[in-house]
C-alpha atoms as a PDB file:
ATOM      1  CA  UNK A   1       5.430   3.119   7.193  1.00  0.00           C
ATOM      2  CA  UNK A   2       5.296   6.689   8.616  1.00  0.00           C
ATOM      3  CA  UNK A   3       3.710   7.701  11.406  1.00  0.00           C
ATOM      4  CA  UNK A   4       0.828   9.798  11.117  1.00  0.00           C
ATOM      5  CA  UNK A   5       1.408  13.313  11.756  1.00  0.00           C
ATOM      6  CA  UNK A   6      -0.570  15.323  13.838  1.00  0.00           C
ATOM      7  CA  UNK A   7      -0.049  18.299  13.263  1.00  0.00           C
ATOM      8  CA  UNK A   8      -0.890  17.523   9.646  1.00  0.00           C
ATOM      9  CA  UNK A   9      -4.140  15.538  10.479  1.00  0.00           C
ATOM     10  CA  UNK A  10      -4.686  18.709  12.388  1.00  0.00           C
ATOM     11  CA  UNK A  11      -4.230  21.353   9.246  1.00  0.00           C
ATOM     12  CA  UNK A  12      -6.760  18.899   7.025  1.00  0.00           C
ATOM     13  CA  UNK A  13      -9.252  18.453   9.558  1.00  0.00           C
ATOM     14  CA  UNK A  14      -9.436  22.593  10.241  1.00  0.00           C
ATOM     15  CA  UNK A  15      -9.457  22.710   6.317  1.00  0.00           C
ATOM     16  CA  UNK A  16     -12.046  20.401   6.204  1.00  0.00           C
ATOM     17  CA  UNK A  17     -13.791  22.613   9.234  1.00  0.00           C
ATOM     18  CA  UNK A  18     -13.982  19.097  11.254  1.00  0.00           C
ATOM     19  CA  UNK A  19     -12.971  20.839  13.627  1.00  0.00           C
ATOM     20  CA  UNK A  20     -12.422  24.435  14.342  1.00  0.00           C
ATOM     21  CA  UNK A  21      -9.280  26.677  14.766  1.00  0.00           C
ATOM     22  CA  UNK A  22     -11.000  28.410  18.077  1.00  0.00           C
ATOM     23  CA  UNK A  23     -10.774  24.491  19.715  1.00  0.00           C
ATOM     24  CA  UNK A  24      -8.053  25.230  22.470  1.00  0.00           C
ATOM     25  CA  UNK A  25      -7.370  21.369  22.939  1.00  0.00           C
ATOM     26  CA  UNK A  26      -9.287  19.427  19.885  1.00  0.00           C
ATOM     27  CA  UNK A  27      -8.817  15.868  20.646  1.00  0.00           C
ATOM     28  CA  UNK A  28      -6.761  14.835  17.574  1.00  0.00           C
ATOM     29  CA  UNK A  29      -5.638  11.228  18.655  1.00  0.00           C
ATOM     30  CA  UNK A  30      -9.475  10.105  17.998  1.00  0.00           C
ATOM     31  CA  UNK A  31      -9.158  11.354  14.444  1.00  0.00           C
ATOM     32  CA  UNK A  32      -5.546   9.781  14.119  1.00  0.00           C
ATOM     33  CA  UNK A  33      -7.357   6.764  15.296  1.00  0.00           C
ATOM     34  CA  UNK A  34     -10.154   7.051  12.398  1.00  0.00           C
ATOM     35  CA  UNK A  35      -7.395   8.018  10.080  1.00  0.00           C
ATOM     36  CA  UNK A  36      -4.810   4.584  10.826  1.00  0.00           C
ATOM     37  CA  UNK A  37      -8.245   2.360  10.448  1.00  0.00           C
ATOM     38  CA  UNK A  38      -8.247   4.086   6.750  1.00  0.00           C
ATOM     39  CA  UNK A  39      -4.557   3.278   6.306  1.00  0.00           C
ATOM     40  CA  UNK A  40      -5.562  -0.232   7.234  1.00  0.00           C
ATOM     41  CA  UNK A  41      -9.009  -0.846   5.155  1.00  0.00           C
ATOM     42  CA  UNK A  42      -6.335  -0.049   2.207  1.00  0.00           C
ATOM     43  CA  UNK A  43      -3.534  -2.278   3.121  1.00  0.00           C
ATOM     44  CA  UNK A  44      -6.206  -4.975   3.565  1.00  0.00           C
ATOM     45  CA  UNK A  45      -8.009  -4.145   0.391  1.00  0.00           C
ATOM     46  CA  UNK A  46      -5.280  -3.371  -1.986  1.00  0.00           C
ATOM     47  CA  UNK A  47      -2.958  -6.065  -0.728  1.00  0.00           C
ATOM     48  CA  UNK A  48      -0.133  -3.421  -0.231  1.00  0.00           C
ATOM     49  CA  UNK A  49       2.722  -4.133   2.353  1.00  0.00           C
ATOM     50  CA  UNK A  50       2.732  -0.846   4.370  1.00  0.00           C
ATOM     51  CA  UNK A  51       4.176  -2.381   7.515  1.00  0.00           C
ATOM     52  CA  UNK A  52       7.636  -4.288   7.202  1.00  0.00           C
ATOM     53  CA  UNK A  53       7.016  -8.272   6.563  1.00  0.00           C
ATOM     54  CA  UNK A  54       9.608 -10.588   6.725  1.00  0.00           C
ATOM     55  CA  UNK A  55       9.479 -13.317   3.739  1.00  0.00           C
ATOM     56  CA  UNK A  56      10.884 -16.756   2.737  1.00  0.00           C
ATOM     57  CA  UNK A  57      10.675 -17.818  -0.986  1.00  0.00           C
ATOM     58  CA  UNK A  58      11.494 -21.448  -1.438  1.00  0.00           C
ATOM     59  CA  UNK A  59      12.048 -22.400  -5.253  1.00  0.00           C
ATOM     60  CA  UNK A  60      12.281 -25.909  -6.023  1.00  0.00           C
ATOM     61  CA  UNK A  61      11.848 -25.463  -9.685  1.00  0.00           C
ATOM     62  CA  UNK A  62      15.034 -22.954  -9.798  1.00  0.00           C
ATOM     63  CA  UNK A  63      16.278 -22.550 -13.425  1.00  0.00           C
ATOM     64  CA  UNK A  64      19.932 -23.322 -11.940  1.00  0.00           C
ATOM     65  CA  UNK A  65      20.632 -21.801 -15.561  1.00  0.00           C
ATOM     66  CA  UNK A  66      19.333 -18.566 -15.189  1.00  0.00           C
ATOM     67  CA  UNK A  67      20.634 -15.575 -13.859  1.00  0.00           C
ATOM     68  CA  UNK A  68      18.288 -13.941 -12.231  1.00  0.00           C
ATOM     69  CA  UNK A  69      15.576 -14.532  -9.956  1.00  0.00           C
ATOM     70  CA  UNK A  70      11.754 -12.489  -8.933  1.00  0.00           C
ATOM     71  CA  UNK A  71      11.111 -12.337  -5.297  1.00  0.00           C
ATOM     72  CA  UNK A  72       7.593 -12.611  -4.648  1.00  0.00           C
ATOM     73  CA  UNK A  73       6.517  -9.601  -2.465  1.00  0.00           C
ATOM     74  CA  UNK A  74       8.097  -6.297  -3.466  1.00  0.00           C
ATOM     75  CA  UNK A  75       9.134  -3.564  -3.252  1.00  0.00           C
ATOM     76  CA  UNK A  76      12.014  -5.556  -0.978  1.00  0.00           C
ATOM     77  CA  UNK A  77      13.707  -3.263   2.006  1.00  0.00           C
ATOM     78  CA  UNK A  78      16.217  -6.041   2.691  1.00  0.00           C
ATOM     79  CA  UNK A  79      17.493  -9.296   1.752  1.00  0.00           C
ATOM     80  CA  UNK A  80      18.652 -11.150   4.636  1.00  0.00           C
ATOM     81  CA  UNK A  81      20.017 -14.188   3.207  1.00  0.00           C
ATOM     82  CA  UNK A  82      20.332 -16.286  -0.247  1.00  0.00           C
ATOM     83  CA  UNK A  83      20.936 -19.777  -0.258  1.00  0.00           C
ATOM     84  CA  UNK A  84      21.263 -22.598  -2.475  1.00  0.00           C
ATOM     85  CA  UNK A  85      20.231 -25.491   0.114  1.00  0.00           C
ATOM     86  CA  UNK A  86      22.202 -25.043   2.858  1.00  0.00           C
ATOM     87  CA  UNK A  87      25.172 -22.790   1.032  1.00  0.00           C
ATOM     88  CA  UNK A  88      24.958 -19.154   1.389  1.00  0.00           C
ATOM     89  CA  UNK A  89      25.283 -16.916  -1.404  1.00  0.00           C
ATOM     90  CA  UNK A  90      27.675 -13.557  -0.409  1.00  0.00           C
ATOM     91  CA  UNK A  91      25.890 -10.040  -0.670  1.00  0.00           C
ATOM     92  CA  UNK A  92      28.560  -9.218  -3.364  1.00  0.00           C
ATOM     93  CA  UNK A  93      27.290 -12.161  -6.019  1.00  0.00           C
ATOM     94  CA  UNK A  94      24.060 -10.412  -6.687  1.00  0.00           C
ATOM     95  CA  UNK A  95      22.333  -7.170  -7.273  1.00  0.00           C
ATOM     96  CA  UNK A  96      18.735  -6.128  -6.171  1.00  0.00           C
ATOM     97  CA  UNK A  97      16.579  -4.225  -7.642  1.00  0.00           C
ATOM     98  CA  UNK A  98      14.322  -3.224  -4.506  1.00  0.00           C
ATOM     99  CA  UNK A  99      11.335  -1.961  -6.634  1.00  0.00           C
ATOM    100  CA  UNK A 100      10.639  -4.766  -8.837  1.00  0.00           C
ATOM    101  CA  UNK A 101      11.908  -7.511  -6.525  1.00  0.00           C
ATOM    102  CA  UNK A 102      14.517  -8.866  -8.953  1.00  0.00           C
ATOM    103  CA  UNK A 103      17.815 -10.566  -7.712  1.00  0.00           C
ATOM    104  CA  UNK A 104      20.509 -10.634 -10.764  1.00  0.00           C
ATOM    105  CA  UNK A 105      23.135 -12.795 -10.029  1.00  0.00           C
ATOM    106  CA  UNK A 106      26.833 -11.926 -10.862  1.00  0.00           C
ATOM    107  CA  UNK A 107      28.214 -15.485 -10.550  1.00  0.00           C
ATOM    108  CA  UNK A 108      26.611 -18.790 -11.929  1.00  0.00           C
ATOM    109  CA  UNK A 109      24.545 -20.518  -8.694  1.00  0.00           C
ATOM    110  CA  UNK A 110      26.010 -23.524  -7.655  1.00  0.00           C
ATOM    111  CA  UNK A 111      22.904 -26.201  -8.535  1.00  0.00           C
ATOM    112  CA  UNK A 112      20.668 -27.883  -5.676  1.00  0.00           C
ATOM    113  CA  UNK A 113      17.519 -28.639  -4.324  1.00  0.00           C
ATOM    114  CA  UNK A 114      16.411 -25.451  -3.488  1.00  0.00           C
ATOM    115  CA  UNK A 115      16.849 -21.539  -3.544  1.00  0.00           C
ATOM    116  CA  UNK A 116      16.008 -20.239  -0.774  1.00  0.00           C
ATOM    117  CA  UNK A 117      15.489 -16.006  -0.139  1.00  0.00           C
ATOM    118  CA  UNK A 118      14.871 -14.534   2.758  1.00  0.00           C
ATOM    119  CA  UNK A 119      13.904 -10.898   3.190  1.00  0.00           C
ATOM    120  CA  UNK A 120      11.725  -7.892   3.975  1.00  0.00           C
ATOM    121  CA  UNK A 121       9.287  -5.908   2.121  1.00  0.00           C
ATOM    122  CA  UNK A 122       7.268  -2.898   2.475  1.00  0.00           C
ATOM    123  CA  UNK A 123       6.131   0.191   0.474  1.00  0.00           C
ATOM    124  CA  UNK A 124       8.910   3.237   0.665  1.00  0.00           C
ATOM    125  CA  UNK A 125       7.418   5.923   2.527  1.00  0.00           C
ATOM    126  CA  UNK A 126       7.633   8.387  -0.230  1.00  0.00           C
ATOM    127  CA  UNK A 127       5.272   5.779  -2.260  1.00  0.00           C
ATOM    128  CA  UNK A 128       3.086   5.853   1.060  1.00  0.00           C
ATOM    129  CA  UNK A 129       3.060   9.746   1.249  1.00  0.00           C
ATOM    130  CA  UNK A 130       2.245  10.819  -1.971  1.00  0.00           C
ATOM    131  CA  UNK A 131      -0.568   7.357  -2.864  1.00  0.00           C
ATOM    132  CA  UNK A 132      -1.632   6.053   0.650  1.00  0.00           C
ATOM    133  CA  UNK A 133      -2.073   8.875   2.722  1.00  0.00           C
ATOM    134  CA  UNK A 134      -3.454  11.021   0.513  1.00  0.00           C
ATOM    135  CA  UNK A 135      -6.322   8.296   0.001  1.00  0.00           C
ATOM    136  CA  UNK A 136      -6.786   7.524   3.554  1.00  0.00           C
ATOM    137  CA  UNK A 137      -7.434  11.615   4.683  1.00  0.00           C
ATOM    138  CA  UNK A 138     -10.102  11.128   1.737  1.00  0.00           C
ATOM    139  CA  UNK A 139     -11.436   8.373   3.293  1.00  0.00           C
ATOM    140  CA  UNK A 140     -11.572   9.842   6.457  1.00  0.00           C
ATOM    141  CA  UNK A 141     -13.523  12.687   5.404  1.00  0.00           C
ATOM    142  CA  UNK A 142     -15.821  10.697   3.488  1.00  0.00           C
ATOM    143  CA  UNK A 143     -16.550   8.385   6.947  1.00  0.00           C
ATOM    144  CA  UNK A 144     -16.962  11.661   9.047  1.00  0.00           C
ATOM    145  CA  UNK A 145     -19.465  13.170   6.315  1.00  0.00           C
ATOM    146  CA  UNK A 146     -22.971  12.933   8.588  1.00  0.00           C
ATOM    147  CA  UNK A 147     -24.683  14.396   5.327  1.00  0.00           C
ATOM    148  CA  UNK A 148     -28.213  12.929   4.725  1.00  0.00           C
ATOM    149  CA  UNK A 149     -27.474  13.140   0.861  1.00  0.00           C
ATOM    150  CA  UNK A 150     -23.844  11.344   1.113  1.00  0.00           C
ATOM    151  CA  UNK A 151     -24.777   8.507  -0.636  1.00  0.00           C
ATOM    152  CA  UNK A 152     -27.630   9.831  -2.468  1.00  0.00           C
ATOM    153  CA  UNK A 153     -27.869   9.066  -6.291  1.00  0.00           C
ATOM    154  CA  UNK A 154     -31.259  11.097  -6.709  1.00  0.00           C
ATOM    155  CA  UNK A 155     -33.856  12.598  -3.826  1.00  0.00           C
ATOM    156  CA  UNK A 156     -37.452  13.234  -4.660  1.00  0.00           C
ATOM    157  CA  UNK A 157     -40.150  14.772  -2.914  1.00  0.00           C
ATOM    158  CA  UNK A 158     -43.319  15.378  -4.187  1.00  0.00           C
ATOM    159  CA  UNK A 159     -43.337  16.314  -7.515  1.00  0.00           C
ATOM    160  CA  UNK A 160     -39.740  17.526  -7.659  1.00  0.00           C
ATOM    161  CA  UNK A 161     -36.602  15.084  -7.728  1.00  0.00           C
ATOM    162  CA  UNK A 162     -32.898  15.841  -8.213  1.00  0.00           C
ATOM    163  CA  UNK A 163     -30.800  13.786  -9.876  1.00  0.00           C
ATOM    164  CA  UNK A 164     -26.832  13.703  -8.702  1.00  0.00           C
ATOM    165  CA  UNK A 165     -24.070  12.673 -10.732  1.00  0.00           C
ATOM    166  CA  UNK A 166     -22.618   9.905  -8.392  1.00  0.00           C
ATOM    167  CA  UNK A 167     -19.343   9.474 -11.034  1.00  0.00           C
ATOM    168  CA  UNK A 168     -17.836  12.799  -9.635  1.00  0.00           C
ATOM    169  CA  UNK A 169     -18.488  11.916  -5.857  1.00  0.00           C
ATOM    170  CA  UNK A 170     -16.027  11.796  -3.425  1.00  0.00           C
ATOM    171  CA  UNK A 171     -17.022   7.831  -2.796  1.00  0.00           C
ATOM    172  CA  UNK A 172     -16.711   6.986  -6.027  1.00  0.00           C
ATOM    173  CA  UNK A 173     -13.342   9.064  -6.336  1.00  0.00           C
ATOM    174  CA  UNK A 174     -12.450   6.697  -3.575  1.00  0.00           C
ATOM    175  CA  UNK A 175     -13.157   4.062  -5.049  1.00  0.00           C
ATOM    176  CA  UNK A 176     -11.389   4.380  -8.308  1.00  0.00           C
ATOM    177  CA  UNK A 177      -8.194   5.249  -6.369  1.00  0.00           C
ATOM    178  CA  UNK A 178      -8.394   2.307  -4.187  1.00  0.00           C
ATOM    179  CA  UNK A 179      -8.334  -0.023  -7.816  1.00  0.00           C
ATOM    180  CA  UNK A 180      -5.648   1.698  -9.114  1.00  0.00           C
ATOM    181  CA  UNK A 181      -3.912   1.100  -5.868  1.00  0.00           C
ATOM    182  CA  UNK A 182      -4.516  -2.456  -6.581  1.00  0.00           C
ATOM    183  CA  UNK A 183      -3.490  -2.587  -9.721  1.00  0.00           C
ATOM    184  CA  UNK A 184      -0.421  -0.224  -9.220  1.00  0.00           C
ATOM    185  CA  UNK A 185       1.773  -2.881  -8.319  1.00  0.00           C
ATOM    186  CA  UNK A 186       1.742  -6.224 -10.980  1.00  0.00           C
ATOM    187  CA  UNK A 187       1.152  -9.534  -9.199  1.00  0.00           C
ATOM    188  CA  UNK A 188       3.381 -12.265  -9.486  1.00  0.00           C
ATOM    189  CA  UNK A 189       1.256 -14.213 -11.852  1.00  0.00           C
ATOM    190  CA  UNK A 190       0.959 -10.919 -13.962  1.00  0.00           C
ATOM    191  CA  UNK A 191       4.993 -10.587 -13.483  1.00  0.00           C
ATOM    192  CA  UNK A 192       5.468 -13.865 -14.623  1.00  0.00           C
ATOM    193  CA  UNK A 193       3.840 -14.325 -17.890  1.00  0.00           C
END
């Protein structure tokens, strides 16, 4: 994952007048702060692998048949090592294909007990830039909204109310992009059938 940067964070918060462009020495690492506990309400919520993770996939019911086989976290950064028990497989008897987690194998596995693949996964930064971050500086500017109406779905007083339409609100706006996140990647069971 990226790091965050500030002068960035700065441009949207000015843009957002959080704070303002006369502010000599605005204290951006609080807001950089705000902005990587965004980043990590939607790792934790969409089940996204924004940091590197190191994995080990243990398959006892290998089809020793079959050619290929589907990691189960992706998108994969590196594979460290393949193994068939204790046997390593060489780099040059398979092919990844990093976005969908899928190891093709050029050469027929040698059978065993187990298939063993370890590796690293972790969302490229380009998918980061232009889905995660873009989310999290909403979120961020949803959290900082001290608006008594934020969350309002009508206000009355007296004999006059207002209705809003809550569908078009920046919260819910957040929220639908959140699910998609979610759903953007399929799940191993999905993967499977």
């Amino acid at each position: 994952m990226p790091g965050i940067d500030t002068a960035s964070l700065q441009t949207f918060l000015t843009s957002n007048n959080i704070i303002s462009l006369e502010d000599e020495n605005p204290d951006i690492s609080k807001y950089g702060s705000l902005l990587q506990l965004q980043i990590d309400k939607i790792a934790s919520e969409t089940g996204l692998e924004l940091n590197p993770t190191a994995h080990t996939d243990v398959d006892f019911n290998f089809n020793w048949e079959s050619q290929d086989y589907n990691v189960r976290y992706y998108p994969v950064n590196e594979i460290h090592q393949v193994r068939v028990d204790n046997k390593c497989i060489c780099p040059k008897d398979y092919i990844l294909d990093k976005d969908n987690g899928r190891l093709h194998f050029l050469k027929k596995l040698p059978k065993g007990e187990a298939l063993i693949v370890e590796y690293m996964s972790c969302e490229s930064d380009s998918y980061f830039n232009s889905k995660v971050l873009p989310l999290a500086y909403d979120m961020l500017l949803y959290s900082l909204d001290k608006s008594p109406t934020k969350n309002a779905s009508s206000i009355k007083e007296g004999d006059l109310s207002v209705n809003y339409d809550t569908n078009t609100s920046l919260n819910a706006m957040i929220i639908n992009r959140l699910n998609d996140l979610k759903n953007s990647r399929r799940g191993v069971v999905t993967r499977m059938l």
